[in-house]
C-alpha atoms as a PDB file:
ATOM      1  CA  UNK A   1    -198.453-112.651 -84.354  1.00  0.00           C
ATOM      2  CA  UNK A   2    -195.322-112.099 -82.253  1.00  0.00           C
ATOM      3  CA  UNK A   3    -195.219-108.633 -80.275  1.00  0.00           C
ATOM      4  CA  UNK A   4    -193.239-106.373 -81.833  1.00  0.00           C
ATOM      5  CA  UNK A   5    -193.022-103.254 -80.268  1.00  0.00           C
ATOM      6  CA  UNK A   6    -190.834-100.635 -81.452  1.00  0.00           C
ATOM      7  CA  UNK A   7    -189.144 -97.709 -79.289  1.00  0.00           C
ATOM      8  CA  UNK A   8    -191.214 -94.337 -79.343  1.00  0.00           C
ATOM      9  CA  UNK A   9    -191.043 -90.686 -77.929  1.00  0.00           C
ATOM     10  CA  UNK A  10    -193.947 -88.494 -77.700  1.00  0.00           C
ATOM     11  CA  UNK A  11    -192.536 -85.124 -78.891  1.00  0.00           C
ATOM     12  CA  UNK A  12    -195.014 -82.250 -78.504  1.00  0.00           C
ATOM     13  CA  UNK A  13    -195.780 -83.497 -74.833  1.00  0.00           C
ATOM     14  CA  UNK A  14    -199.507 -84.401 -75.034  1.00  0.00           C
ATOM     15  CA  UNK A  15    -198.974 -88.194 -74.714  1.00  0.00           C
ATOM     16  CA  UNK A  16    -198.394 -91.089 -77.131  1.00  0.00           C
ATOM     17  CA  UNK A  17    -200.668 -90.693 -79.646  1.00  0.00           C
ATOM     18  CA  UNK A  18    -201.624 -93.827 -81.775  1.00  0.00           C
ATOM     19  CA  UNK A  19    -204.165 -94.340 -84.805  1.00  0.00           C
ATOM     20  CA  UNK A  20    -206.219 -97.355 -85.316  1.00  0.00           C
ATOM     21  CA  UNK A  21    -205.509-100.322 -87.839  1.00  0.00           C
ATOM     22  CA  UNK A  22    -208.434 -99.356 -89.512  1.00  0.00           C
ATOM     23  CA  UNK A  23    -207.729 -95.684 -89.774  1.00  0.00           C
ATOM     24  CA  UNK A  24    -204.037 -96.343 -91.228  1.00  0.00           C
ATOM     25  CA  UNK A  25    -203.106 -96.219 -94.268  1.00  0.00           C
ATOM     26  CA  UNK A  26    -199.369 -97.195 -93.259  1.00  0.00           C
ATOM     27  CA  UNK A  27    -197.925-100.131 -94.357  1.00  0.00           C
ATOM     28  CA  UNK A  28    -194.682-101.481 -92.793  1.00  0.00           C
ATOM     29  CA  UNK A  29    -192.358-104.520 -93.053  1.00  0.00           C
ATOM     30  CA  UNK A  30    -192.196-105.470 -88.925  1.00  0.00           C
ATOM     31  CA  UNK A  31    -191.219-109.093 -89.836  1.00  0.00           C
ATOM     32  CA  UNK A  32    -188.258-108.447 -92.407  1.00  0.00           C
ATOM     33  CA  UNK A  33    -190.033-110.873 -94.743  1.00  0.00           C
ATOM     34  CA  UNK A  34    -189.927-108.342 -97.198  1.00  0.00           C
ATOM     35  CA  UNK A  35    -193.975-107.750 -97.110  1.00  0.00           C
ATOM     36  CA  UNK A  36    -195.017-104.350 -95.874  1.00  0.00           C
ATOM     37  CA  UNK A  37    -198.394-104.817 -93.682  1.00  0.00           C
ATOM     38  CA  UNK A  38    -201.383-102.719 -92.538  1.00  0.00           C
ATOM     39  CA  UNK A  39    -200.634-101.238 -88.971  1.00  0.00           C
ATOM     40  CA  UNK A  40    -201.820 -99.289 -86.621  1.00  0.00           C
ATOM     41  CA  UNK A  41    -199.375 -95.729 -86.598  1.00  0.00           C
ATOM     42  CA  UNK A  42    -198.114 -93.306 -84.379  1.00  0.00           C
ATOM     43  CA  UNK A  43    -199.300 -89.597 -85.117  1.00  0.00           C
ATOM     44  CA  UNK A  44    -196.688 -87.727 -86.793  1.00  0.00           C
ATOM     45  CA  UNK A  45    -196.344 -85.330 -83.842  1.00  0.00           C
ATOM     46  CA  UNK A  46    -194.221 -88.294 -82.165  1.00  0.00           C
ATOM     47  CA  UNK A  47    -191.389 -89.879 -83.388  1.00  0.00           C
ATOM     48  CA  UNK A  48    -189.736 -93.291 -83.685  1.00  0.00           C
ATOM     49  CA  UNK A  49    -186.349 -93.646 -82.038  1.00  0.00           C
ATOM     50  CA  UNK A  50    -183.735 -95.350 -84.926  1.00  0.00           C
ATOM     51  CA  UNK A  51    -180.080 -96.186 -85.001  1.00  0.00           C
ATOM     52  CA  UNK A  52    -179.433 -94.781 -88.913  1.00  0.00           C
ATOM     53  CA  UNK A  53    -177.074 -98.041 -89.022  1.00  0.00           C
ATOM     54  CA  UNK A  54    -175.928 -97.364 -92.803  1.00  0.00           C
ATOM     55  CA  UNK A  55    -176.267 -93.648 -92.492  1.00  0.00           C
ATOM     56  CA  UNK A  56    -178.212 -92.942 -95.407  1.00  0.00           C
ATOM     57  CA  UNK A  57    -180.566 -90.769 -93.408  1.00  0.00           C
ATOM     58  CA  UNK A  58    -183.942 -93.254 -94.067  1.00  0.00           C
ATOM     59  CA  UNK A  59    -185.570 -96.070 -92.397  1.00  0.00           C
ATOM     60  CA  UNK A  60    -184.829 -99.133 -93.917  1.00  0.00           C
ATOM     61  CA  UNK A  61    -186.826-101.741 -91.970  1.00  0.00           C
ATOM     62  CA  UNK A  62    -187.459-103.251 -88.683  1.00  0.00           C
ATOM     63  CA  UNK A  63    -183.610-103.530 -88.416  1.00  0.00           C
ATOM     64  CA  UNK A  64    -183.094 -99.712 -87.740  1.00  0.00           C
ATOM     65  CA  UNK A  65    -185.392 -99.850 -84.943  1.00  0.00           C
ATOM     66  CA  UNK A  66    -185.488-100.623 -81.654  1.00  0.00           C
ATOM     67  CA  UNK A  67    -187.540-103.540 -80.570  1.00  0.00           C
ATOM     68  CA  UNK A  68    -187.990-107.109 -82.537  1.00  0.00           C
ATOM     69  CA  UNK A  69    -189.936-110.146 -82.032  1.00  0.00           C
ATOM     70  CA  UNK A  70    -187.928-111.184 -79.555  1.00  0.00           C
ATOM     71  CA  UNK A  71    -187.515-108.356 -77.219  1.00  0.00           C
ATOM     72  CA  UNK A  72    -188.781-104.627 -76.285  1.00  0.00           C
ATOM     73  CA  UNK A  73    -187.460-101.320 -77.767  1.00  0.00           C
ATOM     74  CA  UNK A  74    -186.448-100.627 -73.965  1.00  0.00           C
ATOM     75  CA  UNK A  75    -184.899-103.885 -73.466  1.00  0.00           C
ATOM     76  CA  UNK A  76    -182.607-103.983 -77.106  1.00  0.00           C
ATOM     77  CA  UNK A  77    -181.734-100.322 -76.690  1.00  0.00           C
ATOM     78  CA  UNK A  78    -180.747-101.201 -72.996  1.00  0.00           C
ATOM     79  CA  UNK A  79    -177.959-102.914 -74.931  1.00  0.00           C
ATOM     80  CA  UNK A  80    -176.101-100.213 -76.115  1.00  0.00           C
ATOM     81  CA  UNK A  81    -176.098 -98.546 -72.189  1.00  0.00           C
ATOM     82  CA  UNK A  82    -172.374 -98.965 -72.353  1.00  0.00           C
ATOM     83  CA  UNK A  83    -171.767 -97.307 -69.108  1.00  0.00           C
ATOM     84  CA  UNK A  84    -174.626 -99.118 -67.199  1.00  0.00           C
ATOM     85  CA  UNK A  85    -176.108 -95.926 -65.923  1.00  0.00           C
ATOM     86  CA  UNK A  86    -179.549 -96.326 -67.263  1.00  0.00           C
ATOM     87  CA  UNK A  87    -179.385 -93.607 -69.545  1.00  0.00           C
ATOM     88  CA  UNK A  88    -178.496 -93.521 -73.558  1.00  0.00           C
ATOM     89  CA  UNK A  89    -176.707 -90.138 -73.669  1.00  0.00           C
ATOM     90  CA  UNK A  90    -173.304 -88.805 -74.840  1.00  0.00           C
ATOM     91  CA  UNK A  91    -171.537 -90.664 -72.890  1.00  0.00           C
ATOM     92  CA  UNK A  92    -172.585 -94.168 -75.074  1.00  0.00           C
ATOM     93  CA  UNK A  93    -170.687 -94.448 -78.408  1.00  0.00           C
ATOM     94  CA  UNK A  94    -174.709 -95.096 -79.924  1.00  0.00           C
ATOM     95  CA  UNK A  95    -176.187 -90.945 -78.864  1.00  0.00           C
ATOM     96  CA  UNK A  96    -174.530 -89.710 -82.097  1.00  0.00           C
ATOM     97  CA  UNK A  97    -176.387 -91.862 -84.254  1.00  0.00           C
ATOM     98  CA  UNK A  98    -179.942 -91.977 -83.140  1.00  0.00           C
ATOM     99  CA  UNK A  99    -182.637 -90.121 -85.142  1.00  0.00           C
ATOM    100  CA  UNK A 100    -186.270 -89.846 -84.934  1.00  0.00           C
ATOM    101  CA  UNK A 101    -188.594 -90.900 -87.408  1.00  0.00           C
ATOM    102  CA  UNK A 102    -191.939 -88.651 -87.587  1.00  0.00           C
ATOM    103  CA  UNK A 103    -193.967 -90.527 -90.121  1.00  0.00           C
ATOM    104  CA  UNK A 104    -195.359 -87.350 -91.188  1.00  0.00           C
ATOM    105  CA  UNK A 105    -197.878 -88.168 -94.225  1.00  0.00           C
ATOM    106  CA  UNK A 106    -198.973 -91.434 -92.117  1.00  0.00           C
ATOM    107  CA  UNK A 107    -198.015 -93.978 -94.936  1.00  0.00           C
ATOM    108  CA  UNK A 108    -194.868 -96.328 -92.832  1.00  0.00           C
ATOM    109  CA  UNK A 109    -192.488 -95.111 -95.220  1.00  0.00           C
ATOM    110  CA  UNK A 110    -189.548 -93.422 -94.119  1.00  0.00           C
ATOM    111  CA  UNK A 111    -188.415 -90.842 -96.492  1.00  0.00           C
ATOM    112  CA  UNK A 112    -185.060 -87.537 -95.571  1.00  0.00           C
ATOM    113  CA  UNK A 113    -187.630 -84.982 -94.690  1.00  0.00           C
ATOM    114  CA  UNK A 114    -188.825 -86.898 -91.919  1.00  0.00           C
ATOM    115  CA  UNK A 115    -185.332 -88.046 -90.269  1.00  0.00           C
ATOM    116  CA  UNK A 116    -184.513 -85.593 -87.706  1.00  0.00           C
ATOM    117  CA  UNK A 117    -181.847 -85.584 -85.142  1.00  0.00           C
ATOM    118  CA  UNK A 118    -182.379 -85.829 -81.174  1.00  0.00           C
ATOM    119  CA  UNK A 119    -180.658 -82.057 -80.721  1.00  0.00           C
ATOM    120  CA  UNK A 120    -183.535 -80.837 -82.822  1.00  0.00           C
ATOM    121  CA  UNK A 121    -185.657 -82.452 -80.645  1.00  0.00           C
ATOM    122  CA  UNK A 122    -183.695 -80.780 -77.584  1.00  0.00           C
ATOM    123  CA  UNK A 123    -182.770 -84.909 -76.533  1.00  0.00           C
ATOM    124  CA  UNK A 124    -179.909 -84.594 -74.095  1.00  0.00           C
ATOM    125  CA  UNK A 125    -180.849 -88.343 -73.063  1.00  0.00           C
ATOM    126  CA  UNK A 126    -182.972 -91.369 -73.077  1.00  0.00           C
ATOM    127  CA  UNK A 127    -184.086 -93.394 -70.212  1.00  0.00           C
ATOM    128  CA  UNK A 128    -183.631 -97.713 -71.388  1.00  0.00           C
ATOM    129  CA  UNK A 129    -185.416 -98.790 -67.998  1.00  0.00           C
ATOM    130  CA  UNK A 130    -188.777 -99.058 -68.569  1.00  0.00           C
ATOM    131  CA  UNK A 131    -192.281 -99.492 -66.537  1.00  0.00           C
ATOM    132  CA  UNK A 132    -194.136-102.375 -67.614  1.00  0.00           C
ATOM    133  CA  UNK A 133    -197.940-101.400 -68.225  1.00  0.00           C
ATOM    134  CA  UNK A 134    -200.497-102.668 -70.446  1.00  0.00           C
ATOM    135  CA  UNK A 135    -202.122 -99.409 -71.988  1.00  0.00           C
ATOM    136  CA  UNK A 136    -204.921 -99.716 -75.316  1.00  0.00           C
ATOM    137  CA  UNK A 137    -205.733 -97.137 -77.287  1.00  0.00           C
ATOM    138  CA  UNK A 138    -207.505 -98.010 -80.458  1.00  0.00           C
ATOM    139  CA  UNK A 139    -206.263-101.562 -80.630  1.00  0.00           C
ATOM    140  CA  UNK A 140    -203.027-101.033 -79.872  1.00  0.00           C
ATOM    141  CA  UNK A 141    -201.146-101.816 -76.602  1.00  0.00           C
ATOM    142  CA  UNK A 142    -198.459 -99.468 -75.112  1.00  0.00           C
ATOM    143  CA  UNK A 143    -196.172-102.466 -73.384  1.00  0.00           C
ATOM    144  CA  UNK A 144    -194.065-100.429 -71.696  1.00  0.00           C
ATOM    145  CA  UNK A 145    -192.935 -97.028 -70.189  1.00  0.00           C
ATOM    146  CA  UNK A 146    -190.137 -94.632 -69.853  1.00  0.00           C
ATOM    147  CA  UNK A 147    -188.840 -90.955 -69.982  1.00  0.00           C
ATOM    148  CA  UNK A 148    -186.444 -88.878 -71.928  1.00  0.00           C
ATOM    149  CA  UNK A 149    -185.044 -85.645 -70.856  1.00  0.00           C
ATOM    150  CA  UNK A 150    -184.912 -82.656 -72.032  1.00  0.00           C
ATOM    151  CA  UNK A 151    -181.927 -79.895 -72.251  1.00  0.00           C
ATOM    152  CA  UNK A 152    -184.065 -77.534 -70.290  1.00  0.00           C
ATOM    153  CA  UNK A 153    -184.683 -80.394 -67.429  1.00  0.00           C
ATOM    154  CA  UNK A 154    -188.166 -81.148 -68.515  1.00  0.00           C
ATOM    155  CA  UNK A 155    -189.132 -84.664 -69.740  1.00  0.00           C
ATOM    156  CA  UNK A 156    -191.182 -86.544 -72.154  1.00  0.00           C
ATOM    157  CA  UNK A 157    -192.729 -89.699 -72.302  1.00  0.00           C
ATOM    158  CA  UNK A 158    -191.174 -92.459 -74.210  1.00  0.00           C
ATOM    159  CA  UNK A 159    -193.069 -96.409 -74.809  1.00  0.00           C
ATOM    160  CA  UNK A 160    -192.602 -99.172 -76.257  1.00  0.00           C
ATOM    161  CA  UNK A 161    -195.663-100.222 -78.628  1.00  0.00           C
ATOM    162  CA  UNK A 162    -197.497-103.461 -79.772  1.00  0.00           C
ATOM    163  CA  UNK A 163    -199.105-101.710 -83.488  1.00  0.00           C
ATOM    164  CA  UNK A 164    -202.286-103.811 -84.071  1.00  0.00           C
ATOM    165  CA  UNK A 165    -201.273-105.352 -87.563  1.00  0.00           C
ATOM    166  CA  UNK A 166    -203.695-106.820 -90.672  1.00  0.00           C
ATOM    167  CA  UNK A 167    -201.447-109.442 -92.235  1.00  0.00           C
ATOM    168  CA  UNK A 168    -204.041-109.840 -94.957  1.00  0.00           C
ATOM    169  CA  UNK A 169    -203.500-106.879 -96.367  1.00  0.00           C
ATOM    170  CA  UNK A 170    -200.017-106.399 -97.507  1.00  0.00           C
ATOM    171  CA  UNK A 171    -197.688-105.014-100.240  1.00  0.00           C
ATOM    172  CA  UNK A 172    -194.210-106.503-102.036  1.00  0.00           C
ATOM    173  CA  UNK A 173    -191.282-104.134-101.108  1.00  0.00           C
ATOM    174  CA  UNK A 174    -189.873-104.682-104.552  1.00  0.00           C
ATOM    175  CA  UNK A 175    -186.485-105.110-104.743  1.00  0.00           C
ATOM    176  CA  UNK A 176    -184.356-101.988-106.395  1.00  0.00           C
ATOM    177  CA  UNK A 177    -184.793-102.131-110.048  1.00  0.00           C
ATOM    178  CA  UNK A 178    -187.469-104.161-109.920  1.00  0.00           C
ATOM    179  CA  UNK A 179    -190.196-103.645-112.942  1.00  0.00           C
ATOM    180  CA  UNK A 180    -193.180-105.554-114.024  1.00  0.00           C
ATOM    181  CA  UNK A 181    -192.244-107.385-117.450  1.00  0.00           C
ATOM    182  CA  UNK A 182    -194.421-105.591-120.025  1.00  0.00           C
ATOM    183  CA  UNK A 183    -195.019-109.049-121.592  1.00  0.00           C
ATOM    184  CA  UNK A 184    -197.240-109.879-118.714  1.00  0.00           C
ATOM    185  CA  UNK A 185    -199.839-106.464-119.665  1.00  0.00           C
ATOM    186  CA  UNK A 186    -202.366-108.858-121.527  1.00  0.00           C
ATOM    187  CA  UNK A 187    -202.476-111.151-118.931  1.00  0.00           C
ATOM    188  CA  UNK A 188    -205.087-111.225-116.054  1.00  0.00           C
ATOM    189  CA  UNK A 189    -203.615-109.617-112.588  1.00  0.00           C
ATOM    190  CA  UNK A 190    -204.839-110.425-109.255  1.00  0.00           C
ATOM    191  CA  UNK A 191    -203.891-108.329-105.874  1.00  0.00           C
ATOM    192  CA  UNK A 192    -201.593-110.197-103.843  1.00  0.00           C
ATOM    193  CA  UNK A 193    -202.364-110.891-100.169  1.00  0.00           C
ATOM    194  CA  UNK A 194    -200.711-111.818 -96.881  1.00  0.00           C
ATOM    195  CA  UNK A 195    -197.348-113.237 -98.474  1.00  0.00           C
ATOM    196  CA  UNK A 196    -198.360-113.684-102.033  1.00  0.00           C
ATOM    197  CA  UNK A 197    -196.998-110.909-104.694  1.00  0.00           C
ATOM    198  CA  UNK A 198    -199.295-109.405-106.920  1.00  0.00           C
ATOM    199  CA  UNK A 199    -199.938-111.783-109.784  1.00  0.00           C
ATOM    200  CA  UNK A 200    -197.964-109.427-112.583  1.00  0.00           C
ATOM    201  CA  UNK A 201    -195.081-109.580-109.954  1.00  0.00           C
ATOM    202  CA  UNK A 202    -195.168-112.915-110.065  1.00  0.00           C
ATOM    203  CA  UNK A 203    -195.592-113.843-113.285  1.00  0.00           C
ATOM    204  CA  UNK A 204    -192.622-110.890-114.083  1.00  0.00           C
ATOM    205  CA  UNK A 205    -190.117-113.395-111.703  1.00  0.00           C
ATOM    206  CA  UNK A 206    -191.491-116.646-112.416  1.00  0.00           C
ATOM    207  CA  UNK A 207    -191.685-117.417-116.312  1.00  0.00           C
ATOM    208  CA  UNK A 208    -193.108-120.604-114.761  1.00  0.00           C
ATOM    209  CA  UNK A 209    -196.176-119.253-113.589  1.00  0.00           C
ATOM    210  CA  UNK A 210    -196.229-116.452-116.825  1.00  0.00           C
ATOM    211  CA  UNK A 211    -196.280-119.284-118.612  1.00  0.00           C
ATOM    212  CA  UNK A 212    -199.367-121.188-117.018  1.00  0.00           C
ATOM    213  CA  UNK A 213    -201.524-118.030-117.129  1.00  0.00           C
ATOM    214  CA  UNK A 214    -200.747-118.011-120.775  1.00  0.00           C
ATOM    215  CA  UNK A 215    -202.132-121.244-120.883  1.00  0.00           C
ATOM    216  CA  UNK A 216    -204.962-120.911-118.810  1.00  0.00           C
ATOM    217  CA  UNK A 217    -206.233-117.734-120.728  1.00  0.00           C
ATOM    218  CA  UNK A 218    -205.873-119.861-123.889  1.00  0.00           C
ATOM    219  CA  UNK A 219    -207.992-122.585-122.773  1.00  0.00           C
ATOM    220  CA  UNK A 220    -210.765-119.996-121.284  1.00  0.00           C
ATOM    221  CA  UNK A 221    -212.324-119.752-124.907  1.00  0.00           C
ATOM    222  CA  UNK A 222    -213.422-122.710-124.853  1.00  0.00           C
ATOM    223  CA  UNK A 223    -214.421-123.446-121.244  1.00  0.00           C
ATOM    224  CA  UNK A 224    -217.247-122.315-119.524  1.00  0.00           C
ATOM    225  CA  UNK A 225    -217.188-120.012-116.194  1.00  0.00           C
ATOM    226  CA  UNK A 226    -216.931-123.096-114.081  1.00  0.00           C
ATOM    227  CA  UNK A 227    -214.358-125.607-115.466  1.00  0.00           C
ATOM    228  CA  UNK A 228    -212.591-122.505-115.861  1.00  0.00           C
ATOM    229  CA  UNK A 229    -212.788-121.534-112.338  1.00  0.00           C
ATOM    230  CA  UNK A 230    -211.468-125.467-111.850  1.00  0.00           C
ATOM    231  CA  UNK A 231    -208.636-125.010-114.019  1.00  0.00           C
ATOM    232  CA  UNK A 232    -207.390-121.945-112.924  1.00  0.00           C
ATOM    233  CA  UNK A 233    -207.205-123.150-109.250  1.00  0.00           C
ATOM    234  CA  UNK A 234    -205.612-126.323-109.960  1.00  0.00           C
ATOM    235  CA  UNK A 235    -202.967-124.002-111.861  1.00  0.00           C
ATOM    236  CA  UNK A 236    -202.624-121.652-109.143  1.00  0.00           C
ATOM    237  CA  UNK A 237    -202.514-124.176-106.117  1.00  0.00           C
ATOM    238  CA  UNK A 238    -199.638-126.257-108.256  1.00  0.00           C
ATOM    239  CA  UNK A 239    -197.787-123.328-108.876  1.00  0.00           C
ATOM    240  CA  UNK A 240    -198.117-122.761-104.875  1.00  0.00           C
ATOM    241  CA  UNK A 241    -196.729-126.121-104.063  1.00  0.00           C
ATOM    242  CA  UNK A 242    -200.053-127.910-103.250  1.00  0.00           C
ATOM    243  CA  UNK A 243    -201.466-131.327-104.056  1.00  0.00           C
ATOM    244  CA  UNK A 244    -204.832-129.726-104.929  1.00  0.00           C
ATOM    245  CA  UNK A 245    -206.135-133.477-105.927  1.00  0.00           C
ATOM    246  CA  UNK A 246    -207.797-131.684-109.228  1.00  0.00           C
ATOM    247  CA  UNK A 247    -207.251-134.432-111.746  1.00  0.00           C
ATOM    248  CA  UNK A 248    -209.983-132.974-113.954  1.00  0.00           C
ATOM    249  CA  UNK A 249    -212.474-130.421-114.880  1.00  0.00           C
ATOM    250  CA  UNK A 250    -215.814-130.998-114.368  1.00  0.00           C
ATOM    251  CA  UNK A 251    -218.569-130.177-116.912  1.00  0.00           C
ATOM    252  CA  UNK A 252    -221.148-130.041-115.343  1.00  0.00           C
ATOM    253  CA  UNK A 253    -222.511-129.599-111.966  1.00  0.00           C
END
């Protein structure tokens, strides 16, 4: 997986705090491929630094943060340093738009309640040259470290962090006014993993592959659990794009 390691500020003071792939619940899109994965998270006591690029006060994807497959958060929001003093402040054209992003209820989904502003936060500037470390905690890797400061002249830590990702499991962002076609209801649905859509999704934008599993649970009647099982691979796997070399069903084993 390539390291993408997004821009974050530990708020309250007490250090980055991160929570285990296993323990998440979050999903989010890091790859833009429109697939939400399992992550690791940041605790909802620290925040996400985000450039609210449309200004509609939400996250909406990797985009909006800072730090990609191809570089750090420290390094892309070093970018925007238009003054080349080392600091993000409000003397760079980018300080009035930053937010932070406290994923509160710990599912990756931004949502208005959790946007905040960096006044709130007391943010009177933000540090873009940042210590390379190599830091784990619970599987995933703090990459590199920085500071912001405070309007009282105190600081707080800021990183850059690798989230330990399961690919596997994965949801379809659905695009707006998406809905499953009712027609598919009767029809058998399977979960969709790693870059698959759920089969209902599917089947809803692909009258194609409805129209196979129509088929297919037609044919079961008559077919026994294995030639079945045959059939509805070679189905699937075509559908997919694969030369699955099925050329029939066997009857018997």
């Amino acid at each position: 997986m390539p390291p993408l390691d997004p821009f974050v500020i530990d708020l309250d003071g007490d250090g980055i705090e991160l929570i285990s792939v296993e323990a998440s619940n979050a999903h989010f899109d890091f790859m833009d491929d429109g697939f939400a994965e399992r992550t690791g998270r940041l605790s909802g006591d620290d925040g996400f630094l985000l450039a609210d690029a449309n200004g509609n006060g939400v996250v909406d994807g990797i985009g909006e943060l800072f730090g990609s497959a191809t570089e750090d958060g420290f390094t892309e929001l070093g970018r925007a340093d238009s003054n080349g003093d080392g600091l993000i402040d409000a003397n760079d054209a980018i300080f009035s738009s930053l937010r932070i992003w406290q994923d509160l209820n710990g599912d990756g989904v931004a949502t208005s309640d959790e946007i905040s502003t960096l006044s709130d936060h007391g943010i009177v500037s933000i540090g873009v040259d940042g210590t390379r470390v190599s830091e784990y905690l619970v599987g995933n890797e703090i990459r590199y470290e920085g500071d912001v400061k405070l309007s009282d002249g105190t600081s707080l830590d800021s990183g850059a962090v690798f989230f330990a990702r399961n690919t596997t499991l994965s949801k379809w962002i659905a695009p707006e006014g998406f809905a499953v076609d009712p027609a598919t209801n009767d029809l058998p649905n399977i979960k969709g993993y790693g870059e698959l859509k759920d089969l209902n999704a599917a089947m809803s934008l692909d009258s194609g592959l409805r129209a196979a599993v129509e088929a297919l649970v037609d044919d079961a009647a008559g077919l026994s659990a294995l030639p079945a099982k045959y059939r509805w691979q070679a189905r699937m796997l075509n559908k997919r794009g694969f030369d699955h070399g099925i050329t029939g069903t066997p009857e018997r084993v």
